[in-house]
C-alpha atoms as a PDB file:
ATOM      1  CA  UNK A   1       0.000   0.000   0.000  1.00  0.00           C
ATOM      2  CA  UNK A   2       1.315   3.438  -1.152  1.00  0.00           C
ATOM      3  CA  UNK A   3       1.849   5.527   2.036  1.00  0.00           C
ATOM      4  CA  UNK A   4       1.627   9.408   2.358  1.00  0.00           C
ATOM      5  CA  UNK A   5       3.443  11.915   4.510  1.00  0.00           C
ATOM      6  CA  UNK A   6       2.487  15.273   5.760  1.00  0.00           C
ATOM      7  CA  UNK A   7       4.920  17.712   5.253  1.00  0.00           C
ATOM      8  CA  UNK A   8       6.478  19.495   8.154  1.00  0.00           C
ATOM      9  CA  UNK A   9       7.094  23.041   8.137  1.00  0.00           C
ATOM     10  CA  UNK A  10      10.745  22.793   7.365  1.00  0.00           C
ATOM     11  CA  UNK A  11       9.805  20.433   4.493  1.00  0.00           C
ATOM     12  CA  UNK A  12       7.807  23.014   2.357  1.00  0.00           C
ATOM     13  CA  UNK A  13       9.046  26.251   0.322  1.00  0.00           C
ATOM     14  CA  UNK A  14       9.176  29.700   2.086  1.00  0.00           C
ATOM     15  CA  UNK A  15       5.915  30.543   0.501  1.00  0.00           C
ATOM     16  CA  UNK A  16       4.085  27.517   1.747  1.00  0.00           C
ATOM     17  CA  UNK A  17       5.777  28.319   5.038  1.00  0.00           C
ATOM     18  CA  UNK A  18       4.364  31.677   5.462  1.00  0.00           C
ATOM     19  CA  UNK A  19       0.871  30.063   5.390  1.00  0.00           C
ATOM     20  CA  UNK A  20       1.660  27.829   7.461  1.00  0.00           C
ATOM     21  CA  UNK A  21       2.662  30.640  10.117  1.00  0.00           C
ATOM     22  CA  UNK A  22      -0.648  32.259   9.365  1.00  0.00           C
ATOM     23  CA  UNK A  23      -2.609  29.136   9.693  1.00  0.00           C
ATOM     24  CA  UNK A  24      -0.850  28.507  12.940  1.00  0.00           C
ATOM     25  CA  UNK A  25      -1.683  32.167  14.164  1.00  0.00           C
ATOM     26  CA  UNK A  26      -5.074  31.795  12.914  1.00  0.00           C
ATOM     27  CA  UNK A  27      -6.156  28.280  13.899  1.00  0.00           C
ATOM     28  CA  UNK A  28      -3.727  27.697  16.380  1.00  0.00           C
ATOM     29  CA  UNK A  29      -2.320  24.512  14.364  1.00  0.00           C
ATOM     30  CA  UNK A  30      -2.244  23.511  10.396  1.00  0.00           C
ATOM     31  CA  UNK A  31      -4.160  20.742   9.410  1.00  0.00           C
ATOM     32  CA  UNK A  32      -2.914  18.235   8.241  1.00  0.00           C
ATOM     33  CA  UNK A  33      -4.899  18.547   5.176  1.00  0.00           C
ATOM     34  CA  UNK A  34      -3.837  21.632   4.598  1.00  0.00           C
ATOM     35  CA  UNK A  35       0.115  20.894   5.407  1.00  0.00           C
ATOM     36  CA  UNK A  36      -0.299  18.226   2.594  1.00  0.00           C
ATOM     37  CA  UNK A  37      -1.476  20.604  -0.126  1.00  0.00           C
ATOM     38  CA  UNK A  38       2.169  22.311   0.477  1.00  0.00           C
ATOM     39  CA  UNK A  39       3.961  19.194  -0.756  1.00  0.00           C
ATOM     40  CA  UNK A  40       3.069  21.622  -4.169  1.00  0.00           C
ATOM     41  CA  UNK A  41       3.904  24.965  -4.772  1.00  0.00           C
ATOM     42  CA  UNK A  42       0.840  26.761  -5.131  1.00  0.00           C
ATOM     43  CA  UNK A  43      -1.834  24.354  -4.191  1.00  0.00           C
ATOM     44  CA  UNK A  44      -2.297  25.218  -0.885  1.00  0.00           C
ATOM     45  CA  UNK A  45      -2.302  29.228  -1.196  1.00  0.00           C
ATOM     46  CA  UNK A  46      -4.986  28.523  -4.645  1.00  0.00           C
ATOM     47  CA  UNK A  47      -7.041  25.935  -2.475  1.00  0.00           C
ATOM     48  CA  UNK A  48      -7.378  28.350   0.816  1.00  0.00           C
ATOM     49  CA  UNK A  49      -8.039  31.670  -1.727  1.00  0.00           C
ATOM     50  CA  UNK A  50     -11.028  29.396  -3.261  1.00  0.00           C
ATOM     51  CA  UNK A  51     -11.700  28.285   0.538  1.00  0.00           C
ATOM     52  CA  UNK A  52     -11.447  31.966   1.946  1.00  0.00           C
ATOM     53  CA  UNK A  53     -13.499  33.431  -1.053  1.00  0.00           C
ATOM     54  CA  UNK A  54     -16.488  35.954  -0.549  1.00  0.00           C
ATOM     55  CA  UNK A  55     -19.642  33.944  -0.483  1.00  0.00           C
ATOM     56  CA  UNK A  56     -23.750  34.640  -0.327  1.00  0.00           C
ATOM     57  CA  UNK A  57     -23.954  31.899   1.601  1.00  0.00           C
ATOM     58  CA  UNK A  58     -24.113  32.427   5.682  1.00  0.00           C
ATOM     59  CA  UNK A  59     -21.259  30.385   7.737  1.00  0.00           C
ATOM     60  CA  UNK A  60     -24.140  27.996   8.580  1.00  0.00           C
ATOM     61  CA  UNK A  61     -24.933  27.499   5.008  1.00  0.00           C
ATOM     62  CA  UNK A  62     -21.642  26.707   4.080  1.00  0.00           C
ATOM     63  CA  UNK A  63     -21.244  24.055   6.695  1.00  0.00           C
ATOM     64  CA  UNK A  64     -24.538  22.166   5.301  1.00  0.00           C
ATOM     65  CA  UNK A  65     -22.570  21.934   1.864  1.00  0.00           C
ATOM     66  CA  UNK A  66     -19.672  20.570   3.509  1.00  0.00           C
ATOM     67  CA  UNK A  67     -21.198  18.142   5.611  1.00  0.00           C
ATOM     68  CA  UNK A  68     -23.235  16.811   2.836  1.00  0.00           C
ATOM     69  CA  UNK A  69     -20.745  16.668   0.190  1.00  0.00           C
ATOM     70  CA  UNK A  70     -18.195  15.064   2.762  1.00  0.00           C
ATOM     71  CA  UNK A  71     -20.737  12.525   3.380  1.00  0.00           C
ATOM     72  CA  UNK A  72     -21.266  11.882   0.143  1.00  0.00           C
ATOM     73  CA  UNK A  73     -17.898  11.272  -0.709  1.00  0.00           C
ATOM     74  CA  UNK A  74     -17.113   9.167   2.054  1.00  0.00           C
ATOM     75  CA  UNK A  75     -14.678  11.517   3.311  1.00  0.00           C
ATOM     76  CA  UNK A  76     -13.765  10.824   6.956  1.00  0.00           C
ATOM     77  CA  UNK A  77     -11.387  13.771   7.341  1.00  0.00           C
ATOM     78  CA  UNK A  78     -14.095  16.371   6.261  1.00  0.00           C
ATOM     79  CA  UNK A  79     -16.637  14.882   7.881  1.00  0.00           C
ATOM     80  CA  UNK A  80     -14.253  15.111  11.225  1.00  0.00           C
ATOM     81  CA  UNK A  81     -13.295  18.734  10.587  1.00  0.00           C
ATOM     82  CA  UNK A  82     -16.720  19.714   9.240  1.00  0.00           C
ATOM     83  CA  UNK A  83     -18.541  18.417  12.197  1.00  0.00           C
ATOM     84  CA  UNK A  84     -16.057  20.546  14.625  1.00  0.00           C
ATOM     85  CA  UNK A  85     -17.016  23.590  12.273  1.00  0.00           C
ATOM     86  CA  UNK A  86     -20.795  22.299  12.090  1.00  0.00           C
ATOM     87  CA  UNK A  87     -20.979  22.576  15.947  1.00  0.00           C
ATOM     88  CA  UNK A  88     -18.498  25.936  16.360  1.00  0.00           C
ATOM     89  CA  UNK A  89     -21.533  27.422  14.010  1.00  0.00           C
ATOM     90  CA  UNK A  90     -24.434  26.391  16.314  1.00  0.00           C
ATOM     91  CA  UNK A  91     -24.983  23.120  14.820  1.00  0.00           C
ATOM     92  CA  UNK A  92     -25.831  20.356  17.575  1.00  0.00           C
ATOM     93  CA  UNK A  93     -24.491  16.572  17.621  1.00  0.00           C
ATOM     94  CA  UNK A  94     -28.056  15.398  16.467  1.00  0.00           C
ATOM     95  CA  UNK A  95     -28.215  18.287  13.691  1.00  0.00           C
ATOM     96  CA  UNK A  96     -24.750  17.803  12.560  1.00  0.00           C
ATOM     97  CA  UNK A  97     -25.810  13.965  12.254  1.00  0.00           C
ATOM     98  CA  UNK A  98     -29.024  14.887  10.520  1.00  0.00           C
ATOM     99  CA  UNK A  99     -27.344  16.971   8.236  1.00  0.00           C
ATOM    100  CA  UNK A 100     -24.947  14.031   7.180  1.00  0.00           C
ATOM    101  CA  UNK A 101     -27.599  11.838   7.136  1.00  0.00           C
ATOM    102  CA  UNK A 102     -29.182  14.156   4.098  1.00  0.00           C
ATOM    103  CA  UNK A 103     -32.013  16.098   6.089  1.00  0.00           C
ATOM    104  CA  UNK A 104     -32.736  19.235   8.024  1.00  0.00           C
ATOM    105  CA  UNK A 105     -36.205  18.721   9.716  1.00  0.00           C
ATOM    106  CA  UNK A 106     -35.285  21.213  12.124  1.00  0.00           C
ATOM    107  CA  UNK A 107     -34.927  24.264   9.310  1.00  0.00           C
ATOM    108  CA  UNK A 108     -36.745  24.033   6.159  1.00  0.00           C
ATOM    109  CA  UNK A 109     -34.827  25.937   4.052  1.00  0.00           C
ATOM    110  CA  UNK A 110     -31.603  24.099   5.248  1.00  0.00           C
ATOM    111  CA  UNK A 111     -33.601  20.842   4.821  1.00  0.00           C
ATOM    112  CA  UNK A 112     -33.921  22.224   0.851  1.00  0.00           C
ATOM    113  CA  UNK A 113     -30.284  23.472   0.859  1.00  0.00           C
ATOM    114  CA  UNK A 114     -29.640  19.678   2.055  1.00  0.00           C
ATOM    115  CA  UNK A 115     -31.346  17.954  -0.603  1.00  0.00           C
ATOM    116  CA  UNK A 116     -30.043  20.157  -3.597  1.00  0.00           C
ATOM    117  CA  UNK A 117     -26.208  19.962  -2.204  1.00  0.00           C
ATOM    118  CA  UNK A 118     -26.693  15.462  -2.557  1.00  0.00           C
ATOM    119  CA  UNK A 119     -28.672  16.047  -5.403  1.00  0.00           C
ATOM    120  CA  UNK A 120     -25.692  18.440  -7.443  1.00  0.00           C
ATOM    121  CA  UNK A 121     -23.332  15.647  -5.664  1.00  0.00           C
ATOM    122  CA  UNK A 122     -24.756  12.672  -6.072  1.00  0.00           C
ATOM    123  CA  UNK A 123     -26.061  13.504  -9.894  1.00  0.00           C
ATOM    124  CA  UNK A 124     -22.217  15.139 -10.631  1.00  0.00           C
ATOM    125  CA  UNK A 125     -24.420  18.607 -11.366  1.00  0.00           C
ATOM    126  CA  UNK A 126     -27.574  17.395 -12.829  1.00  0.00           C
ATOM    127  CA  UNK A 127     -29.467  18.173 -10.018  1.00  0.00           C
ATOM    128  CA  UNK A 128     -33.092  16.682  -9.562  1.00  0.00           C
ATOM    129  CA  UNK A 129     -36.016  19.347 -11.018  1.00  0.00           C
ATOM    130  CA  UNK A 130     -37.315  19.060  -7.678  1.00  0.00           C
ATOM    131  CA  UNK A 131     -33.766  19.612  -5.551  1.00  0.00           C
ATOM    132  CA  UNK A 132     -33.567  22.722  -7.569  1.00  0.00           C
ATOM    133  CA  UNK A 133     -37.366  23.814  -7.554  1.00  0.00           C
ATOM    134  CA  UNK A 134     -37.012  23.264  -3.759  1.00  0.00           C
ATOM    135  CA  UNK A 135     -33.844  25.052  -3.203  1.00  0.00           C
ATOM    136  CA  UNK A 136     -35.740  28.152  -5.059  1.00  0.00           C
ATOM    137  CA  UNK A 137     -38.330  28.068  -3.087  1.00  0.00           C
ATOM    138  CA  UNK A 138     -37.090  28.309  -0.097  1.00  0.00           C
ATOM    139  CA  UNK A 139     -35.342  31.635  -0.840  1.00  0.00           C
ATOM    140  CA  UNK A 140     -32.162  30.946  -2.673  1.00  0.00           C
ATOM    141  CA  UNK A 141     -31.117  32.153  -6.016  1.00  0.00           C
ATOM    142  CA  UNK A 142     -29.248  31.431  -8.721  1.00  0.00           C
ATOM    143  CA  UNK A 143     -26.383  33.458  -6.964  1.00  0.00           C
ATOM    144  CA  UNK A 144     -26.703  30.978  -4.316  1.00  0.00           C
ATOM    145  CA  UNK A 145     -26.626  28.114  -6.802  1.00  0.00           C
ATOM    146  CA  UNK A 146     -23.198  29.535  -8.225  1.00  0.00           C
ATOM    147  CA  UNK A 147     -22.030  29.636  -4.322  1.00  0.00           C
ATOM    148  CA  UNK A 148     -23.021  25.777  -3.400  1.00  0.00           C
ATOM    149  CA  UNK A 149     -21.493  24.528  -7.279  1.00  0.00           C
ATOM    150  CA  UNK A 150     -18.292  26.804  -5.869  1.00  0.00           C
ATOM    151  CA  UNK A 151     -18.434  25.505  -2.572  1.00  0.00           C
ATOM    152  CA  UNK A 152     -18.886  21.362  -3.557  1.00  0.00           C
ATOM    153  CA  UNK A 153     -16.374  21.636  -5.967  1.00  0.00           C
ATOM    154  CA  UNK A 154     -13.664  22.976  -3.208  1.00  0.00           C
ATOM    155  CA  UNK A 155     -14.874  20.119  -1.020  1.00  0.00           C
ATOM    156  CA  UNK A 156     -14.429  17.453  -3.641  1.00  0.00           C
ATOM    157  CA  UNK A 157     -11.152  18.421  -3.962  1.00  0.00           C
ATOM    158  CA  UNK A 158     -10.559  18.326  -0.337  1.00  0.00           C
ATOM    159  CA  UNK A 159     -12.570  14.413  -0.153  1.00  0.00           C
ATOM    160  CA  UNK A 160     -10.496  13.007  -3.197  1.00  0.00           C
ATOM    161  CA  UNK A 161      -6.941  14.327  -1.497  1.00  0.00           C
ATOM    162  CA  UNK A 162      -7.773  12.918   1.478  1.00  0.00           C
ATOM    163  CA  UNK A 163      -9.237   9.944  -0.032  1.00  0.00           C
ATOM    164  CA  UNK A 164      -6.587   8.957  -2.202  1.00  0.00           C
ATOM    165  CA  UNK A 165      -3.714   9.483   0.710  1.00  0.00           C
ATOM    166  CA  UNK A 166      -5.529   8.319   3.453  1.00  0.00           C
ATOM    167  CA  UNK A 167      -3.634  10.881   5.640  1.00  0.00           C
ATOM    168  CA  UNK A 168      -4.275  11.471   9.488  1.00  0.00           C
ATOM    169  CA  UNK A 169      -7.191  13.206  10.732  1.00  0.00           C
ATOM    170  CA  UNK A 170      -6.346  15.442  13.386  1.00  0.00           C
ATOM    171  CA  UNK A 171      -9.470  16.804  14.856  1.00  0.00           C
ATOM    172  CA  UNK A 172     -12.093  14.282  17.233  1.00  0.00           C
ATOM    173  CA  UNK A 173     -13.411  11.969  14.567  1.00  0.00           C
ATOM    174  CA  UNK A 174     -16.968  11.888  13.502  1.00  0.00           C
ATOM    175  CA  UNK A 175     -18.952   9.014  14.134  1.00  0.00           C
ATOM    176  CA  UNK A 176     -20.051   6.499  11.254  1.00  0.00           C
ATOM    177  CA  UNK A 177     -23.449   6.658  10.171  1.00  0.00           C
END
């Protein structure tokens, strides 16, 4: 089995290491996810501007794309980080579970942003008439759609990395479903 390494700080370019000294000042540690991005030159700064970029889509919002498309995907390292996120944004255990689960009975117009987010990821963008009917009703518009297409896409790229490395997940690990 092919094995992967996180970088260390010393490992990466100067760049690369300047992120990692904000990341550190700004989260207190770099993910490993993250540190594994620097292993190229200008992943990681591309991947955190598309990450970091302005958004219609409330901090909550954002989380219920992750979750979903992490879920999805089968990625355990989202789903870890995601639910620590999930929860920092008022999310509960039992929401954060619902939410992976592929509902929102507790918010209807999450419950619609749900359905659309595994409906774009589970149809790779040909989203169900009624996902997208849904989604529209419950307030969103086709800015919105632009933000969740923008938003799943950075998370797949996230799931597949981890995926295909397999690398440690260092925050508390979400439960299976």
């Amino acid at each position: 089995m092919t094995s992967f390494a996180v970088p260390t700080r010393g490992e990466v370019s100067e760049k690369n290491q300047a992120i990692f000294d904000n990341l550190e000042k700004g989260l207190g540690f770099v993910p490993n996810l993250y540190a594994y991005y620097a292993k190229n030159e200008t992943a990681l700064g591309d991947y955190l501007a598309l990450q970091n970029r302005k958004t219609n889509l409330k901090a909550k919002e954002k989380e219920v794309v992750n979750l979903v498309t992490s879920q999805i995907n089968g990625c355990r390292y989202c789903q870890s980080a995601h639910t620590v996120l999930g929860k920092m944004n008022g999310f509960s255990d039992e929401q954060v579970i619902e939410l992976r689960k592929g509902s929102a009975s507790f918010n209807p117009q999450l419950d619609a942003l749900v359905k659309f987010t595994a409906s774009v990821v589970e149809n790779r963008g040909k989203a169900t008439e009624e996902s997208k009917a849904a989604f529209f009703d419950a307030g969103y518009t086709e800015a919105h759609l632009i933000d969740v297409v923008l938003l799943v896409g950075d998370k797949i790229i996230s799931n597949y990395i981890h995926n295909l490395t397999g690398i440690e997940i260092d925050f508390p690990v979400a439960p299976e479903l």
